[in-house]
C-alpha atoms as a PDB file:
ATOM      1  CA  UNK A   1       0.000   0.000   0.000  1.00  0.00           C
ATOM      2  CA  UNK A   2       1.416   3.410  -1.104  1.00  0.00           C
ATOM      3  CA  UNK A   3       0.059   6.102   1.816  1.00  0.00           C
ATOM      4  CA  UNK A   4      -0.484   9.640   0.490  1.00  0.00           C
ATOM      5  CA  UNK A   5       2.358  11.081   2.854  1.00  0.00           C
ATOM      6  CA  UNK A   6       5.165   9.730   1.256  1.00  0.00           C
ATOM      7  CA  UNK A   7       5.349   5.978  -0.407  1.00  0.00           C
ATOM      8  CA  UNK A   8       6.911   3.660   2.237  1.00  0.00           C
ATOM      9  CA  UNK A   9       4.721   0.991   3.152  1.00  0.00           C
ATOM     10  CA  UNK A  10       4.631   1.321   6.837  1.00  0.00           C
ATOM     11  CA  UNK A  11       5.904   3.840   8.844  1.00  0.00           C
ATOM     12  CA  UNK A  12       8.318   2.517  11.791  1.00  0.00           C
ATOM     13  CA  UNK A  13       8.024   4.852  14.682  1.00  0.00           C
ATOM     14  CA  UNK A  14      10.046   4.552  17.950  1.00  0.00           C
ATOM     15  CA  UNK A  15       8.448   7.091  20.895  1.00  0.00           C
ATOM     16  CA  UNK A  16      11.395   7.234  24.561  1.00  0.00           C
ATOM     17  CA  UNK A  17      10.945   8.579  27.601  1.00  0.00           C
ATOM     18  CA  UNK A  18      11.934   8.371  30.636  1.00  0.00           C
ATOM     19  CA  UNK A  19      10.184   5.115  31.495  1.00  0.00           C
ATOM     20  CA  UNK A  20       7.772   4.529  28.495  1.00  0.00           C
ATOM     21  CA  UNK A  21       4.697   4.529  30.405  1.00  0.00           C
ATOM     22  CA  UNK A  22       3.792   8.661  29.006  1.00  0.00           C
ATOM     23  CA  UNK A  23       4.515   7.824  25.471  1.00  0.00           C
ATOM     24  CA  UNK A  24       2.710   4.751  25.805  1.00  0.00           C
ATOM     25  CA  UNK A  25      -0.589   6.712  25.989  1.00  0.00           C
ATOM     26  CA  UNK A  26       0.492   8.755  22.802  1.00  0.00           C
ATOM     27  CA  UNK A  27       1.431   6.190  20.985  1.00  0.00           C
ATOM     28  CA  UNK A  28      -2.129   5.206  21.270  1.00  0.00           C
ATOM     29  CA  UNK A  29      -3.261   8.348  20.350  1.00  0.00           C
ATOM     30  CA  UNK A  30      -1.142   8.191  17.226  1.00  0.00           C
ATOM     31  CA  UNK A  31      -2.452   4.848  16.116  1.00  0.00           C
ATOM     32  CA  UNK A  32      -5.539   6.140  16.345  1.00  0.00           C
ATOM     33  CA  UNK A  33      -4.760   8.487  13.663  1.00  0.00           C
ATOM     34  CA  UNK A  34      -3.073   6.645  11.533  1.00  0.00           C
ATOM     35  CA  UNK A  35      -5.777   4.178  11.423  1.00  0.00           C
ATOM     36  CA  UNK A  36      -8.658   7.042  10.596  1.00  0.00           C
ATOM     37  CA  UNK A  37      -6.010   8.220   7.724  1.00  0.00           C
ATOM     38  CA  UNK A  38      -5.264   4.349   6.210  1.00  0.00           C
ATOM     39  CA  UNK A  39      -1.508   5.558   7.153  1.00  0.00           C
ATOM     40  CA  UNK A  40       0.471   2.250   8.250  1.00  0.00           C
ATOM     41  CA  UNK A  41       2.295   2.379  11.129  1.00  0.00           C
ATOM     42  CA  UNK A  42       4.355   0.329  13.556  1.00  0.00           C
ATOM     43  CA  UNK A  43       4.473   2.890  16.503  1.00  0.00           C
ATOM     44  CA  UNK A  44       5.906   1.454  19.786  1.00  0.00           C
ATOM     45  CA  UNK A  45       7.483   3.236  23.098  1.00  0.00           C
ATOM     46  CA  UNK A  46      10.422   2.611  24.893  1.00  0.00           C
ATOM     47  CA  UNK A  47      11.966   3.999  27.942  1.00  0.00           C
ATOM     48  CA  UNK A  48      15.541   5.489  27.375  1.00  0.00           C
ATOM     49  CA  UNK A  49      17.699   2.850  28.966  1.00  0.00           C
ATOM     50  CA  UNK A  50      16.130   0.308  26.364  1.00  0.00           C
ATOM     51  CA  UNK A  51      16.361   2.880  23.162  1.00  0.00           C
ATOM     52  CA  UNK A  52      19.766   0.795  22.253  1.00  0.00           C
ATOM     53  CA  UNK A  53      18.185  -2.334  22.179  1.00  0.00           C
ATOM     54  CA  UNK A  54      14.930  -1.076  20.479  1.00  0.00           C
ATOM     55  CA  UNK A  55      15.771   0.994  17.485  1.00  0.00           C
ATOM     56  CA  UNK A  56      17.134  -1.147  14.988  1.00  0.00           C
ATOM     57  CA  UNK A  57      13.163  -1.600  13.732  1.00  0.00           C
ATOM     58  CA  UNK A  58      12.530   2.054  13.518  1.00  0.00           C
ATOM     59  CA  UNK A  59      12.369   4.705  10.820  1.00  0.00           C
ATOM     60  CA  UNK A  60      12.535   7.939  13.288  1.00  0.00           C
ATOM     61  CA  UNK A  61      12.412   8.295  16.900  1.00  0.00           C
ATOM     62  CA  UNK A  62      10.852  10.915  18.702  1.00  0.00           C
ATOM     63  CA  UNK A  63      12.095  11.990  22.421  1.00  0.00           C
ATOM     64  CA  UNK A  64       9.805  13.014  24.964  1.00  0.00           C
ATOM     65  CA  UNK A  65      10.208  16.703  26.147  1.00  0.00           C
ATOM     66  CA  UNK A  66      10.942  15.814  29.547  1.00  0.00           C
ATOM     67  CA  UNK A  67      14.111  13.881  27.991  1.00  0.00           C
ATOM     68  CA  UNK A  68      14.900  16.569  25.615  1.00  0.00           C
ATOM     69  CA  UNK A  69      18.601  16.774  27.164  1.00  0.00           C
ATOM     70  CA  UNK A  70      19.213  13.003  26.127  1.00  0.00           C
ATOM     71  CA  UNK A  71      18.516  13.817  22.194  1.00  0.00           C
ATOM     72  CA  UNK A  72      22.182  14.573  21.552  1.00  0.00           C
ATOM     73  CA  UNK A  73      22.986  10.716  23.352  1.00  0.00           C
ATOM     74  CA  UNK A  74      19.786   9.127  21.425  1.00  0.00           C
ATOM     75  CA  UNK A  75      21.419  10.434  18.424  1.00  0.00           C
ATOM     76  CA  UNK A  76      24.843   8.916  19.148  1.00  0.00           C
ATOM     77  CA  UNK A  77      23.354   5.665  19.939  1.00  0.00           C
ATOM     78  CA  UNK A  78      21.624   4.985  16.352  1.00  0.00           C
ATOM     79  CA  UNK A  79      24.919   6.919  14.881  1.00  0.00           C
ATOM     80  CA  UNK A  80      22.850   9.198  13.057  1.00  0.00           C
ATOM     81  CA  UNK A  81      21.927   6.699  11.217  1.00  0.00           C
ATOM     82  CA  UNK A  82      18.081   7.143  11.305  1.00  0.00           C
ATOM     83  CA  UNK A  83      16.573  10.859  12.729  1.00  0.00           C
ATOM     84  CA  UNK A  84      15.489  11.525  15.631  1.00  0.00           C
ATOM     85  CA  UNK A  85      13.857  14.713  17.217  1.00  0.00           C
ATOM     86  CA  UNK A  86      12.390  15.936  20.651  1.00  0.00           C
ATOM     87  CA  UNK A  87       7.974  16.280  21.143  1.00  0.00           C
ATOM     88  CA  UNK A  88       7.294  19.214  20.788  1.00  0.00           C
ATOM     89  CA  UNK A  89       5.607  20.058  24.710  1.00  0.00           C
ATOM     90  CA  UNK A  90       2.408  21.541  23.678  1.00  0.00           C
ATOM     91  CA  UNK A  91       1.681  18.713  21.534  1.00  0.00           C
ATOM     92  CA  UNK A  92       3.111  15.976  23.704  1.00  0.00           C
ATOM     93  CA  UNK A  93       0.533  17.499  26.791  1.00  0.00           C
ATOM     94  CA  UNK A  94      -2.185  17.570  24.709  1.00  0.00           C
ATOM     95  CA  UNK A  95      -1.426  13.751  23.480  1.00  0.00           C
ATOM     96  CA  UNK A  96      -1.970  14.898  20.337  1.00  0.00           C
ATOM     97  CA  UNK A  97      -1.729  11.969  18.115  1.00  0.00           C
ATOM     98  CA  UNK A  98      -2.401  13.503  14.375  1.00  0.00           C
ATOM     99  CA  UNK A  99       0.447  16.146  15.237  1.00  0.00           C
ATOM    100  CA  UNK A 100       3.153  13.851  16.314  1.00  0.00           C
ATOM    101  CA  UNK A 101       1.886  11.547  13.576  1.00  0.00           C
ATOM    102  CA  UNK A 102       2.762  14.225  11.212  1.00  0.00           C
ATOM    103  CA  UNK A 103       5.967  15.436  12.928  1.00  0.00           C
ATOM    104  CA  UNK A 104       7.349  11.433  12.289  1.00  0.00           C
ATOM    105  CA  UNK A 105       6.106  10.944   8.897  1.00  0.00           C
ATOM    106  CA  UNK A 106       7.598  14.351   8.092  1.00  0.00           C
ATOM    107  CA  UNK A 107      10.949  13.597   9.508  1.00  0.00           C
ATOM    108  CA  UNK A 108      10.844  10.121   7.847  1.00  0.00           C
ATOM    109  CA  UNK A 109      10.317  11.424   4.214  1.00  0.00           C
ATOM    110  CA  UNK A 110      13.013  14.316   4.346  1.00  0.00           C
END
């Protein structure tokens, strides 16, 4: 299945925080979504003492904003190899599924 945001077949989307259990909730949120849109998606959360043994699957991987100040480490751990990017706050308190959604897909296609 080609999606209308981009042409990959399913989007691979790796969520960290500090223990998993608050992007656990968005990750819902984000299926959710996806599933309204037809979009894909593997989305799964991790906290970030696991994000070395969880990554290898993913596409992107979006860092909570309370573990903004571990991005630069995420980033060394998958070598730059894949992107990765902080929540933005507003939408990560809101849970706002469709807008991280977006935020990942975007990232992924660049």
């Amino acid at each position: 299945m080609i999606n209308v945001y981009g042409g990959i077949f399913m989007y691979k989307i790796l969520l960290c925080c500090a223990s998993g259990l608050t992007t656990s909730m968005l990750v819902n949120a984000m299926k959710k979504d996806a599933k309204e849109k037809n979009i894909d998606v593997m989305i799964w959360a991790v906290a970030e003492s696991a994000i070395d043994l969880s990554w290898a699957d993913a596409d992107c991987i979006l860092v909570a904003p309370q573990n903004a100040g571990d991005l630069e480490k995420v980033k060394g751990i998958v070598n730059s190899s894949i992107p990765v990017a902080s929540i933005d706050g507003v939408n990560f308190s809101k849970m706002d599924g469709q807008a991280v959604l977006e935020q990942a897909i975007e990232m992924i296609n660049k």
